[in-house]
C-alpha atoms as a PDB file:
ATOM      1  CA  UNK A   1       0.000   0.000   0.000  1.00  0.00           C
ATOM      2  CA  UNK A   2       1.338   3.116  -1.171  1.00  0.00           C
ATOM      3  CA  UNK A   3      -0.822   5.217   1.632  1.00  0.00           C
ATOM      4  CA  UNK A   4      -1.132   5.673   4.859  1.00  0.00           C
ATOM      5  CA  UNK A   5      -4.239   6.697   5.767  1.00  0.00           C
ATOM      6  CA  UNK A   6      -5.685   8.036   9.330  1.00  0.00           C
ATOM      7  CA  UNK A   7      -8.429   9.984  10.813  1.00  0.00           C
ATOM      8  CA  UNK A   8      -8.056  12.569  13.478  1.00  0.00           C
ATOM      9  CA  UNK A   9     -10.263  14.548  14.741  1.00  0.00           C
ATOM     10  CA  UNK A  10     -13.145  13.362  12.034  1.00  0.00           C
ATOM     11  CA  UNK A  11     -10.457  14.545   9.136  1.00  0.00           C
ATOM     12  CA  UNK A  12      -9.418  12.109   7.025  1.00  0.00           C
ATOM     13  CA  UNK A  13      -5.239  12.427   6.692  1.00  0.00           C
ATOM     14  CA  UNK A  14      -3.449  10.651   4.307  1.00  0.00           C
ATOM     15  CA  UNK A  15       0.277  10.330   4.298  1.00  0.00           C
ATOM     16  CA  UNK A  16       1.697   9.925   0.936  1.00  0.00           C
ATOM     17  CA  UNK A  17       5.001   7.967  -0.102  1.00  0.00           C
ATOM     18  CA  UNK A  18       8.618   8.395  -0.922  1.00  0.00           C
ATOM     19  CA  UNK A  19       7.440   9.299  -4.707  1.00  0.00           C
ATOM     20  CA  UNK A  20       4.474  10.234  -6.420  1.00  0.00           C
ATOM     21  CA  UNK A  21       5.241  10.278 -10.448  1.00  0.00           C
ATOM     22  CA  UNK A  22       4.083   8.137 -13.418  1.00  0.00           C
ATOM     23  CA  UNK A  23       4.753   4.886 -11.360  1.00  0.00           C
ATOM     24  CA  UNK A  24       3.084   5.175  -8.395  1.00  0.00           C
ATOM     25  CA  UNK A  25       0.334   7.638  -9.487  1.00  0.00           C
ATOM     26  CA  UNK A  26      -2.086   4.582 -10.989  1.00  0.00           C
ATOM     27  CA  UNK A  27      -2.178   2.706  -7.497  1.00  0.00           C
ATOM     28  CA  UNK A  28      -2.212   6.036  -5.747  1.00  0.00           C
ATOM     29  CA  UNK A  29      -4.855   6.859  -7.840  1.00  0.00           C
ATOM     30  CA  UNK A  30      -6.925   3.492  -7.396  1.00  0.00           C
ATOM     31  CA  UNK A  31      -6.576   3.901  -3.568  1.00  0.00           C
ATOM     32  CA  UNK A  32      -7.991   7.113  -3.636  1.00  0.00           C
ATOM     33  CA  UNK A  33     -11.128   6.532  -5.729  1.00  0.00           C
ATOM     34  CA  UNK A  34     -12.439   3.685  -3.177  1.00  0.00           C
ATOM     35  CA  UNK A  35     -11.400   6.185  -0.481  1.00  0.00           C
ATOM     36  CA  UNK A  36     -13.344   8.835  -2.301  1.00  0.00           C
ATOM     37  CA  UNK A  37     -16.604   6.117  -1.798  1.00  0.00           C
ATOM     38  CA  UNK A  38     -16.849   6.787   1.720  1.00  0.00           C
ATOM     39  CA  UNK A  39     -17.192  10.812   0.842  1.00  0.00           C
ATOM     40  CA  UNK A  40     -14.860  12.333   3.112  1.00  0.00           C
ATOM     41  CA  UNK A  41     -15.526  16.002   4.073  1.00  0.00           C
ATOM     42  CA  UNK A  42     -12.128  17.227   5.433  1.00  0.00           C
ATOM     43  CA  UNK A  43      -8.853  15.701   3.914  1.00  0.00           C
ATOM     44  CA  UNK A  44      -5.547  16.417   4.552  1.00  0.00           C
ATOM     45  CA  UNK A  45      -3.039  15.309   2.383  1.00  0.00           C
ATOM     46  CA  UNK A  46       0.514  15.086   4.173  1.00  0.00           C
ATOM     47  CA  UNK A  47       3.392  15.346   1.989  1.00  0.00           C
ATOM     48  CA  UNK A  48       6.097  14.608   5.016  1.00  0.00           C
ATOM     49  CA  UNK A  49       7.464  11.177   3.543  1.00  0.00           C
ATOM     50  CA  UNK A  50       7.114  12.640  -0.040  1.00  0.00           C
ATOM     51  CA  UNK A  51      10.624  13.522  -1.559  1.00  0.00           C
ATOM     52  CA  UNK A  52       9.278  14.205  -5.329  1.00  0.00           C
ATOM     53  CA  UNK A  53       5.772  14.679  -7.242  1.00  0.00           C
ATOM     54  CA  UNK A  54       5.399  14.650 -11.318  1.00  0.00           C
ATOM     55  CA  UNK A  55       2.723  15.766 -13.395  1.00  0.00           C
ATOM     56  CA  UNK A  56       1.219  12.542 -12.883  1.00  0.00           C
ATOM     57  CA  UNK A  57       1.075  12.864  -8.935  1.00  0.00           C
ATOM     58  CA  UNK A  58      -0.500  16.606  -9.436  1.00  0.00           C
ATOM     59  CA  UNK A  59      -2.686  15.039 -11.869  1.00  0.00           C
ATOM     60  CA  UNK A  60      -4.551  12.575  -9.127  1.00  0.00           C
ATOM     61  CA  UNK A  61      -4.295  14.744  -6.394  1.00  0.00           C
ATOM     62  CA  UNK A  62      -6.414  17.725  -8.260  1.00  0.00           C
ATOM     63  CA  UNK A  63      -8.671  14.894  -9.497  1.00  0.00           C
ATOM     64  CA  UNK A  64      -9.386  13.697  -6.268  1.00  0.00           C
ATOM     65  CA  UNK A  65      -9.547  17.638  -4.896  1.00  0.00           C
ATOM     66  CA  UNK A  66     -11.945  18.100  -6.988  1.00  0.00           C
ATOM     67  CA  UNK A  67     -13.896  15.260  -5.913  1.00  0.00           C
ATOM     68  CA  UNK A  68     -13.793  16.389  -2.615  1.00  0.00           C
ATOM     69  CA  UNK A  69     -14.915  19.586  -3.157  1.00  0.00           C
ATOM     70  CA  UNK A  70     -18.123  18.882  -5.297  1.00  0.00           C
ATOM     71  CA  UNK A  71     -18.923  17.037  -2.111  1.00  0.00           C
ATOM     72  CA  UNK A  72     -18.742  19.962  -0.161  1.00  0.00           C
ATOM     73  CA  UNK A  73     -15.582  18.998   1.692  1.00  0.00           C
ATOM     74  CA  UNK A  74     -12.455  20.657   2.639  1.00  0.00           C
ATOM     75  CA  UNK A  75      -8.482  19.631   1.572  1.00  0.00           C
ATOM     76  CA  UNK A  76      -5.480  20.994   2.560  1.00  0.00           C
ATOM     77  CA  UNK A  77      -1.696  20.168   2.217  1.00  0.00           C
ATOM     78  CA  UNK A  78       0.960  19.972   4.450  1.00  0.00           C
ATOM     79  CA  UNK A  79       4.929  19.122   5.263  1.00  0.00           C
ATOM     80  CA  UNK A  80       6.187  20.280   1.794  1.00  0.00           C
ATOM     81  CA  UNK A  81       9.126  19.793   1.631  1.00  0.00           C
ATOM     82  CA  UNK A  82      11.528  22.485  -0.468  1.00  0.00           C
ATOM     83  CA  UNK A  83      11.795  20.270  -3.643  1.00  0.00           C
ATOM     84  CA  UNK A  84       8.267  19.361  -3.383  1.00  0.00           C
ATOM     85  CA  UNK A  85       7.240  22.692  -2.981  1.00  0.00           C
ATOM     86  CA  UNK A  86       9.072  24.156  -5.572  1.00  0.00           C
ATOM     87  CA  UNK A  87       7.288  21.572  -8.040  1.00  0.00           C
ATOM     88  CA  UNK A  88       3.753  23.270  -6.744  1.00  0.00           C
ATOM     89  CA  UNK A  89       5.404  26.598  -6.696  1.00  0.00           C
ATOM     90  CA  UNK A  90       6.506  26.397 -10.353  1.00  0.00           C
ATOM     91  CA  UNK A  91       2.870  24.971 -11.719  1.00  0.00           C
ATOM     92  CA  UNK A  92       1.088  27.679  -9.945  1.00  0.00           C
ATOM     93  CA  UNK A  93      -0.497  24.948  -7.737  1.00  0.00           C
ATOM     94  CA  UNK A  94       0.188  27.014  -4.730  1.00  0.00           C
ATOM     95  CA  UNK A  95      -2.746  29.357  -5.789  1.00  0.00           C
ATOM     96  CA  UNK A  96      -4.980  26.452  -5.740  1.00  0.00           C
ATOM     97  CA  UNK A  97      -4.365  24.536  -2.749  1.00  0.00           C
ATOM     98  CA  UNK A  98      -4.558  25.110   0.386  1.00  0.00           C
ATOM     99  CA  UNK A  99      -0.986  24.921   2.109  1.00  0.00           C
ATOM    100  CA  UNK A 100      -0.055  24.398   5.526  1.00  0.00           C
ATOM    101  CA  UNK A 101       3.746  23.838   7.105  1.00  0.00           C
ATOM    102  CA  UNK A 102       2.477  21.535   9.508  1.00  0.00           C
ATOM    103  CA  UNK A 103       0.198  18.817  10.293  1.00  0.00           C
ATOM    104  CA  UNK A 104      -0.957  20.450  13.574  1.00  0.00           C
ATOM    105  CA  UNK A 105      -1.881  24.058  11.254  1.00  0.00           C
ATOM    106  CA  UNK A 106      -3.729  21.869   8.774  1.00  0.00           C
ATOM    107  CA  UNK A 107      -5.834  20.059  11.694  1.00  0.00           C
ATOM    108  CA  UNK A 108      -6.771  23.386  12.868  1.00  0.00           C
ATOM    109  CA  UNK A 109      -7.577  25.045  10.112  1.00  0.00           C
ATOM    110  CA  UNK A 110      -9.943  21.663   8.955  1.00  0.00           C
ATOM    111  CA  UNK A 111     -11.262  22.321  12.890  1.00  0.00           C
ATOM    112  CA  UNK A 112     -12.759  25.805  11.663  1.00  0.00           C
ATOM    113  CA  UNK A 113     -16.315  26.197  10.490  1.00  0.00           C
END
């Protein structure tokens, strides 16, 4: 399983791997979808573990954003790390997600009505 997936505080948070490109995007993806079944409302989507993304990985993540947010729900990132970052920076992917340095900001800010 390329995911590690948790709930605090009724938010669903899902650790990503090492990579998240071309390879691992299709079971990434897959995970997601039956994820995606039980209609989470908050997601957090924690990028601690994650030392590169590709177009691929940006692909499924603003597929399943969007998901999410037809629902009505809520995501946020968190724990870019500079390489990482720079990849969202670069696609203008910054302007679209929410971004938080830390897990503990992202809880808080999925605590807030």
């Amino acid at each position: 399983m390329s995911l590690e997936i948790s709930i605090i505080h009724s938010t669903t948070v899902i650790t990503l791997g090492k990579r998240f490109d071309s390879v691992t995007a299709p079971d990434i993806e897959a995970e997601l979808k039956t994820l995606m079944q039980t209609c989470p409302k908050s997601v957090i989507f924690d990028f601690s573990r994650t030392e590169y993304i590709a177009s691929a990985g940006l692909r499924v993540l603003l597929s399943t954003t969007r998901t999410i947010m037809k629902a009505g729900g809520k995501v946020a990132l968190t724990s870019l790390s500079p390489p990482v970052r720079q990849v969202f920076e670069i696609g203008g992917f910054t302007q679209i997600f929410t971004i938080f340095s830390s897990l503990d900001e992202a809880l808080a800010h999925m605590q807030e009505k």
